[in-house]
Protein backbone atom coordinates (compact mmCIF):
# COMPACT_ATOMS: atom_id res chain seq x y z
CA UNK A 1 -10.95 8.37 -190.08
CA UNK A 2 -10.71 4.44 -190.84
CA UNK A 3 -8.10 2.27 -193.23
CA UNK A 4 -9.18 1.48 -196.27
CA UNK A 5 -9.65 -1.68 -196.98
CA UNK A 6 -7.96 -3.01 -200.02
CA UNK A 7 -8.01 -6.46 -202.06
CA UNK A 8 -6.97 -9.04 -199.18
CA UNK A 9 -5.35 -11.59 -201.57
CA UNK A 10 -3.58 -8.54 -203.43
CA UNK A 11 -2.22 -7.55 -199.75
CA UNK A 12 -1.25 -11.18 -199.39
CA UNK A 13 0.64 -11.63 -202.61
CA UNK A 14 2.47 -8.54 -202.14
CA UNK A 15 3.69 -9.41 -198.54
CA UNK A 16 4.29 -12.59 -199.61
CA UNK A 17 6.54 -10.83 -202.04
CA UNK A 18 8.43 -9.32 -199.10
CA UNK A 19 6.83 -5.41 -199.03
CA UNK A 20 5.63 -4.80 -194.97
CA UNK A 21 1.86 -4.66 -195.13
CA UNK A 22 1.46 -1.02 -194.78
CA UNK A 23 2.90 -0.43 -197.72
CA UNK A 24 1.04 -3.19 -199.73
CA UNK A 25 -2.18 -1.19 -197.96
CA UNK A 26 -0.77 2.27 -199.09
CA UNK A 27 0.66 1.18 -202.78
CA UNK A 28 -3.12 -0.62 -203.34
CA UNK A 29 -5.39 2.21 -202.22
CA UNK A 30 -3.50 4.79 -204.44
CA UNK A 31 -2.97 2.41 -207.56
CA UNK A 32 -6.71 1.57 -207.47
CA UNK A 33 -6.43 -1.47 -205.83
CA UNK A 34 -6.79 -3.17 -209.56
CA UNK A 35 -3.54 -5.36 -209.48
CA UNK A 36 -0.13 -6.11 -207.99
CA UNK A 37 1.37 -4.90 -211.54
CA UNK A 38 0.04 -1.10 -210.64
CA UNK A 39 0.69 -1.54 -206.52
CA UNK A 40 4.32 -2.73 -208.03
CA UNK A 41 4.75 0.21 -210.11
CA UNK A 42 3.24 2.89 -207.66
CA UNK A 43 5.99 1.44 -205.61
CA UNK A 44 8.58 2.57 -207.60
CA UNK A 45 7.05 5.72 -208.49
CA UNK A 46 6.38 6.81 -204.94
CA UNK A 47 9.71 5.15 -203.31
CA UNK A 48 11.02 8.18 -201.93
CA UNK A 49 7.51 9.97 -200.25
CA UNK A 50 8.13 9.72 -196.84
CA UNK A 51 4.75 8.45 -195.61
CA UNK A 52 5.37 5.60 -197.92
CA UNK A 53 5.47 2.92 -194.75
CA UNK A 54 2.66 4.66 -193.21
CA UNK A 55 -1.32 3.21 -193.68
CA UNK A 56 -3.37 5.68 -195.18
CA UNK A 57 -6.30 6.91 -193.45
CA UNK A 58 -9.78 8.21 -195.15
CA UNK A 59 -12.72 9.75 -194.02
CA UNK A 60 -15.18 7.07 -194.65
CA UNK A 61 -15.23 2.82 -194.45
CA UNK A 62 -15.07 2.69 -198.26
CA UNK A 63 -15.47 -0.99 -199.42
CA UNK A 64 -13.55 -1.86 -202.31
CA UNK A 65 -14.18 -4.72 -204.48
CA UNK A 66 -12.32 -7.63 -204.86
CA UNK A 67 -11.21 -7.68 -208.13
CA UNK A 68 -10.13 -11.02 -209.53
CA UNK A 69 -6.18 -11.65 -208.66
CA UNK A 70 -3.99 -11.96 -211.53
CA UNK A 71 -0.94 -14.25 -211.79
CA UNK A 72 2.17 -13.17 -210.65
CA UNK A 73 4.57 -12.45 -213.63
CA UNK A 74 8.44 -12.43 -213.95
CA UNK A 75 8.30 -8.57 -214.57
CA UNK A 76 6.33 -7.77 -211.69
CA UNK A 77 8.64 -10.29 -209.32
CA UNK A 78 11.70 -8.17 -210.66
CA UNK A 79 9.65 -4.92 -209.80
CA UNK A 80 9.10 -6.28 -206.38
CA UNK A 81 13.05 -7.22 -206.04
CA UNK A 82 13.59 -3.92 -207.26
CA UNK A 83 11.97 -2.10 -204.34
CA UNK A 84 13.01 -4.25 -201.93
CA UNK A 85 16.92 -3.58 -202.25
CA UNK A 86 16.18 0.07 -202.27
CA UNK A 87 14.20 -0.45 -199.22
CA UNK A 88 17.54 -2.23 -197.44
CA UNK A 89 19.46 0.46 -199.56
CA UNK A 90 17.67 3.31 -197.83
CA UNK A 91 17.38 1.41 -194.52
CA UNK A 92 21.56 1.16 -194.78
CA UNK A 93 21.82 4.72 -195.91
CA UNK A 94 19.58 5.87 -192.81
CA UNK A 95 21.78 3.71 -190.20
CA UNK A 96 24.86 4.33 -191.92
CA UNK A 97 23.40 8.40 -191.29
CA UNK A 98 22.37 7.53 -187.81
CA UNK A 99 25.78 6.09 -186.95
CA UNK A 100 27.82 8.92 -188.09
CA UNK A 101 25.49 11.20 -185.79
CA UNK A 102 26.33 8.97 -183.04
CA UNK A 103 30.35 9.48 -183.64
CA UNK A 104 30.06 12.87 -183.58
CA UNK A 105 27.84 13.00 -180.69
CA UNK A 106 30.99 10.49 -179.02
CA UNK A 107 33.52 12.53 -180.33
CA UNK A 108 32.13 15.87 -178.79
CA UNK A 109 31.54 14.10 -175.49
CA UNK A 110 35.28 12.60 -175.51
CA UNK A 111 36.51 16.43 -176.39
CA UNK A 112 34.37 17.52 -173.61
CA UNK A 113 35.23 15.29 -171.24
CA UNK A 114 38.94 16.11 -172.01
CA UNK A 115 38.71 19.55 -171.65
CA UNK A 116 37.08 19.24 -168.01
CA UNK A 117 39.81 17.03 -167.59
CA UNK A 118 42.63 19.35 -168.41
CA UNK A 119 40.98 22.44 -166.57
CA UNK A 120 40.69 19.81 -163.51
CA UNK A 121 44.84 18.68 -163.93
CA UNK A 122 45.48 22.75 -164.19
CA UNK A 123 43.68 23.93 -161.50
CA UNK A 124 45.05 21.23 -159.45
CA UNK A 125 48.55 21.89 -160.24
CA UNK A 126 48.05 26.01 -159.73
CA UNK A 127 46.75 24.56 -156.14
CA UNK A 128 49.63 22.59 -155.56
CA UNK A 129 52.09 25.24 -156.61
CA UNK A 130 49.99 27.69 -154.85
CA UNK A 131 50.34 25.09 -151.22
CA UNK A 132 53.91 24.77 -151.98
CA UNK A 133 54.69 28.39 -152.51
CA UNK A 134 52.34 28.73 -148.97
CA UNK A 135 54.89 25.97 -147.86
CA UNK A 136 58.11 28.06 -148.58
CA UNK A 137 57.08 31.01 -147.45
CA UNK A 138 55.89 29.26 -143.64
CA UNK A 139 59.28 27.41 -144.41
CA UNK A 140 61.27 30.73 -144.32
CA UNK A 141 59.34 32.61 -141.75
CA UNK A 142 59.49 29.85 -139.44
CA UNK A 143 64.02 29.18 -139.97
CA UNK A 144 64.09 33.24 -139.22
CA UNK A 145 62.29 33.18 -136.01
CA UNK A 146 64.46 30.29 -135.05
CA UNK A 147 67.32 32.24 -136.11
CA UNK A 148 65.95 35.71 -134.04
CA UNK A 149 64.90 33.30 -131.18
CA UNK A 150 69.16 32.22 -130.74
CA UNK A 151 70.26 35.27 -131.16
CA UNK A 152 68.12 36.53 -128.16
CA UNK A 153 68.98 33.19 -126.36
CA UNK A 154 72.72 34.05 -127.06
CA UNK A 155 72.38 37.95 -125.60
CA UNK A 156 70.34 36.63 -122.52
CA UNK A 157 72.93 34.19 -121.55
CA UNK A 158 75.59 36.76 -122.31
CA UNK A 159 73.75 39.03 -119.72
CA UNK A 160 73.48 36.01 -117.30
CA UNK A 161 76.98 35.48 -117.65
CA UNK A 162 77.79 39.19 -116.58
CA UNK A 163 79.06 39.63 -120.19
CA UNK A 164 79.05 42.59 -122.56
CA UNK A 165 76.81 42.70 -125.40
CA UNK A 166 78.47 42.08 -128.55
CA UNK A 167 77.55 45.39 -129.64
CA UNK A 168 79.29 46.82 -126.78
CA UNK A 169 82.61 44.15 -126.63
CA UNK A 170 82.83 45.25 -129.87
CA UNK A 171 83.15 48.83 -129.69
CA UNK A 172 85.66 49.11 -126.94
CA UNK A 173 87.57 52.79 -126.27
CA UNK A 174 91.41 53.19 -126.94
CA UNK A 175 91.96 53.56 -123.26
CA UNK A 176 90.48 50.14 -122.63
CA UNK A 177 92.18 48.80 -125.64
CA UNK A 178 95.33 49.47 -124.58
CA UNK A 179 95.22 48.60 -120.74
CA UNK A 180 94.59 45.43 -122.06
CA UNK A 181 97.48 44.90 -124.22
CA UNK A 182 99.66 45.84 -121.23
CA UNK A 183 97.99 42.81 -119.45
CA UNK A 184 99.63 39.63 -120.14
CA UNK A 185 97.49 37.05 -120.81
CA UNK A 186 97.16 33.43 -122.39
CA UNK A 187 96.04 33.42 -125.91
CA UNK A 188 93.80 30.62 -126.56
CA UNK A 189 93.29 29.52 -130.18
CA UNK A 190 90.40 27.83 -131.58
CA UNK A 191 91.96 24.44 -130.65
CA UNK A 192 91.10 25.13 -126.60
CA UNK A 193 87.76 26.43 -127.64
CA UNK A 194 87.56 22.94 -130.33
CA UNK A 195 88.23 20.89 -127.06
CA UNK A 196 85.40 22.61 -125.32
CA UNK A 197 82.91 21.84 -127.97
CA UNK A 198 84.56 18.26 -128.65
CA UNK A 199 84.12 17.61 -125.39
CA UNK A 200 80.18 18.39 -125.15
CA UNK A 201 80.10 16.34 -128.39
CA UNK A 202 81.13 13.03 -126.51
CA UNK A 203 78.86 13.73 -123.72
CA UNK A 204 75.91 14.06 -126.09
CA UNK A 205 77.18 10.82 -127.95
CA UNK A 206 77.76 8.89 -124.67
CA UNK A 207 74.09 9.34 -123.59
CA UNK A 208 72.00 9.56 -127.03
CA UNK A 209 68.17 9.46 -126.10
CA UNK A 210 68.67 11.13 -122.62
CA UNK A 211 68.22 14.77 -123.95
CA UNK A 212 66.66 15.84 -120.69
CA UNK A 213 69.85 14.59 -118.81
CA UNK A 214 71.84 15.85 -121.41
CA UNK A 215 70.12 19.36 -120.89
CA UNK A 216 70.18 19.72 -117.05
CA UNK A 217 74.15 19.03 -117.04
CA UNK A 218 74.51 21.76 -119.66
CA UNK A 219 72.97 23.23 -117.17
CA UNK A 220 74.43 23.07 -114.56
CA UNK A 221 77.97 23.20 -116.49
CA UNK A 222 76.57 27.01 -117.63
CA UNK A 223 75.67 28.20 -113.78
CA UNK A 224 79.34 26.43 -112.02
CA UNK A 225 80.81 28.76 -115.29
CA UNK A 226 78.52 31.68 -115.09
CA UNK A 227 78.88 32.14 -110.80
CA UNK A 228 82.59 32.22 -111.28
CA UNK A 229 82.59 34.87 -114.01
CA UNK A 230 80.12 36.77 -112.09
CA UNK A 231 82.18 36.14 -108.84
CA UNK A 232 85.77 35.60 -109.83
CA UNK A 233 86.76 36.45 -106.03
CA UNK A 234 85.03 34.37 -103.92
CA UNK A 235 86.58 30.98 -103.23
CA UNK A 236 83.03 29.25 -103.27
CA UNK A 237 82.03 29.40 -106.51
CA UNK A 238 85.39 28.25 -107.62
CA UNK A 239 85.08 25.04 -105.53
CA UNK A 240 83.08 21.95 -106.33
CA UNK A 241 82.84 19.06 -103.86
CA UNK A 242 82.95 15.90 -106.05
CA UNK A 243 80.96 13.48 -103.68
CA UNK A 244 78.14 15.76 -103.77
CA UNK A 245 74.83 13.74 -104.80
CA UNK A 246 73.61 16.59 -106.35
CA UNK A 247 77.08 16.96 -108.63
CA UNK A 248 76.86 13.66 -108.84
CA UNK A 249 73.72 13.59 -110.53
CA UNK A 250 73.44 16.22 -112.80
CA UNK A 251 77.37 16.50 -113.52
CA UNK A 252 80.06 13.95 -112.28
CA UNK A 253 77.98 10.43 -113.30
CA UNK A 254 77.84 11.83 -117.20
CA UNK A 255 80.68 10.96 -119.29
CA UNK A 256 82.67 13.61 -120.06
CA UNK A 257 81.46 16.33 -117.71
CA UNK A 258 84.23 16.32 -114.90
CA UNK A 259 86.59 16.83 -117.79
CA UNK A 260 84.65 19.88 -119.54
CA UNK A 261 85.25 21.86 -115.82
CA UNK A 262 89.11 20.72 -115.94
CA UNK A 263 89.28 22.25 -119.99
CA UNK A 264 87.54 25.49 -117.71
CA UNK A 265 90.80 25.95 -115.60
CA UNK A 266 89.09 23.72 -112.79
CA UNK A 267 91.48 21.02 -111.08
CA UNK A 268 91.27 17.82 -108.86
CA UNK A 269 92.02 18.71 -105.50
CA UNK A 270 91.27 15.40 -103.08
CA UNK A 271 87.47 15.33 -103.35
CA UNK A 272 86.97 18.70 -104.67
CA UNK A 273 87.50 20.57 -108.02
CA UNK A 274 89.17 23.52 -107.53
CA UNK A 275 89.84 27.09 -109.69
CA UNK A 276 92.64 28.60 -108.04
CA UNK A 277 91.93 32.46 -108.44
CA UNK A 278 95.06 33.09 -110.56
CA UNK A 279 93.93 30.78 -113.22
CA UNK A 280 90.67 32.49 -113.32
CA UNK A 281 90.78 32.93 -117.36
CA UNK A 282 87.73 35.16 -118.07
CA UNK A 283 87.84 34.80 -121.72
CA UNK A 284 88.02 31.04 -121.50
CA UNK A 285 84.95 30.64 -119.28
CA UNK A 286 83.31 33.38 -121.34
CA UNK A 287 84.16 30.73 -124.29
CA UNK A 288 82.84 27.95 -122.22
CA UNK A 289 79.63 29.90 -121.93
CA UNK A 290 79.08 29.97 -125.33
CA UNK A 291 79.64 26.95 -126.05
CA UNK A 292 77.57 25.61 -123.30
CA UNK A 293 74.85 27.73 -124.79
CA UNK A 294 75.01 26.68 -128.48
CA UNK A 295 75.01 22.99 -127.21
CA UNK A 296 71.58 23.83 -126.03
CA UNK A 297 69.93 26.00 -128.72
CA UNK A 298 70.94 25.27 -132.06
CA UNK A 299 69.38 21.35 -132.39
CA UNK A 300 72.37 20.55 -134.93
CA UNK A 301 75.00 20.70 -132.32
CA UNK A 302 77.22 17.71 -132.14
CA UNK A 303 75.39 16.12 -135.60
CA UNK A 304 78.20 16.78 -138.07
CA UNK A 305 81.02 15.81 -135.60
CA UNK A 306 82.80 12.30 -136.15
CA UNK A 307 82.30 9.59 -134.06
């Protein structure tokens, strides 16, 4: 296969007449390559062929003649004019086509991309709800083993105090119930049992940042409380020497422990506290034992108080 080849000053007038030189080839060969008047008006005939920008190829080197040029007339310059806008025509049609491909090839990307991004934001917020929910749950397990853990701190100190479960104080039998209103004892409001706690309160104040110091003279408080309740009769339990270095240290340097023992019943005797045995008030020291114990399990105690 070979181009033809084609009247060169023919292919020269019509480039010079602004048609791209494979067209000038094509529009020559097929008019006869006779004159720019019939390579003008194949032109126009053939406009819309779509090889019409492509050289044509044939199976042999066929020599043409070169025919004699002819002059360029005004008709044939308006032919060429012609074909030239409908070649920018087309040429704007086609890019004008091309660019509305490309928009909808944007517009399906942007859709896409915002759909990935919405799946994304949902499964992200499921997960968070999901982690929160997770949250709540640990949240709630967590406050009722607190909760379970003080009430079996509560029943152990009860039992170290020598103390009745509530489940038994509660359920007490007529006899009992009834020997004990023939007893005459001291009612103690919530005011005595306020001064306890109050007291406790001021200690924890007084030394803020010294929770283990704060812990070892609760106690210590809770065993002076808890031998006496377990041992109401013997004098040594119910007698505290105040020099003692060990008192001293754990009890009698914080602020406001001396006075928590006097609340108890205890009294200032020359250098010793002292609980006479008639003054022995079991269901004040019982009161002091709770107390005592709440001060060291629930981590709120003291927090709301006033300063």
């Amino acid at each position: 296969m070979a181009v033809p080849k084609v009247n060169e000053k023919l292919i020269e007038d019509l480039e010079e007449m602004g048609f791209p030189h494979a067209r000038a080839t094509r529009a020559l060969y097929y008019s006869g390559n006779t004159s720019l008047e019939d390579a003008i008006s194949w032109m126009v005939d053939h406009e819309n062929d779509t090889d019409i920008d492509e050289i044509p190829l044939v199976d042999v080197d066929i020599d043409i003649d070169t025919s004699p040029s002819f002059p360029i007339t005004e008709e044939m310059r308006m032919k060429a004019q012609y074909l030239r806008e409908q070649m920018r025509e087309r040429k704007k049609n086609e890019e004008k086509i091309m660019e509305r491909e490309r928009e909808k090839e944007r517009i399906q990307s942007g859709k896409k991309l915002l759909e990935a991004k919405r799946i994304a934001e949902e499964n992200e917020r499921k997960r968070n709800l999901s982690l929160r929910k997770a949250e709540k749950e640990e949240e709630q397990r967590a406050r009722s083993d607190i909760l379970k853990k003080l009430e079996q701190d509560k029943l152990n100190r009860r039992s170290i105090l020598g103390l009745p479960l509530e489940s038994q104080a509660n359920v007490r039998s007529p006899a009992i119930v009834i020997k004990q209103e023939k007893i005459s004892k001291p009612v103690y409001t919530t005011t005595k049992v306020e001064h306890l706690r109050e007291c406790l309160r001021s200690l924890k104040r007084e030394h803020k940042g010294e929770d283990a110091r704060i812990r070892r003279a609760f106690e210590t408080l809770l065993v002076y409380v808890g031998n006496v309740v377990k041992n109401p009769n013997e004098e040594k339990y119910r007698k505290i020497r105040l020099s003692n270095p060990l008192f001293q240290d754990r009890v009698g340097s914080l602020y406001g422990g001396v006075e928590f023992l006097e609340l108890c019943g205890f009294e200032r005797t020359g250098d010793f506290l002292y609980l006479p045995s008639e003054k022995v008030d079991m269901e004040l020291l019982s009161s002091a034992g709770f107390v005592l114990n709440s001060a060291m399990t629930n981590p709120y105690f003291g927090l709301l108080s006033t300063c």
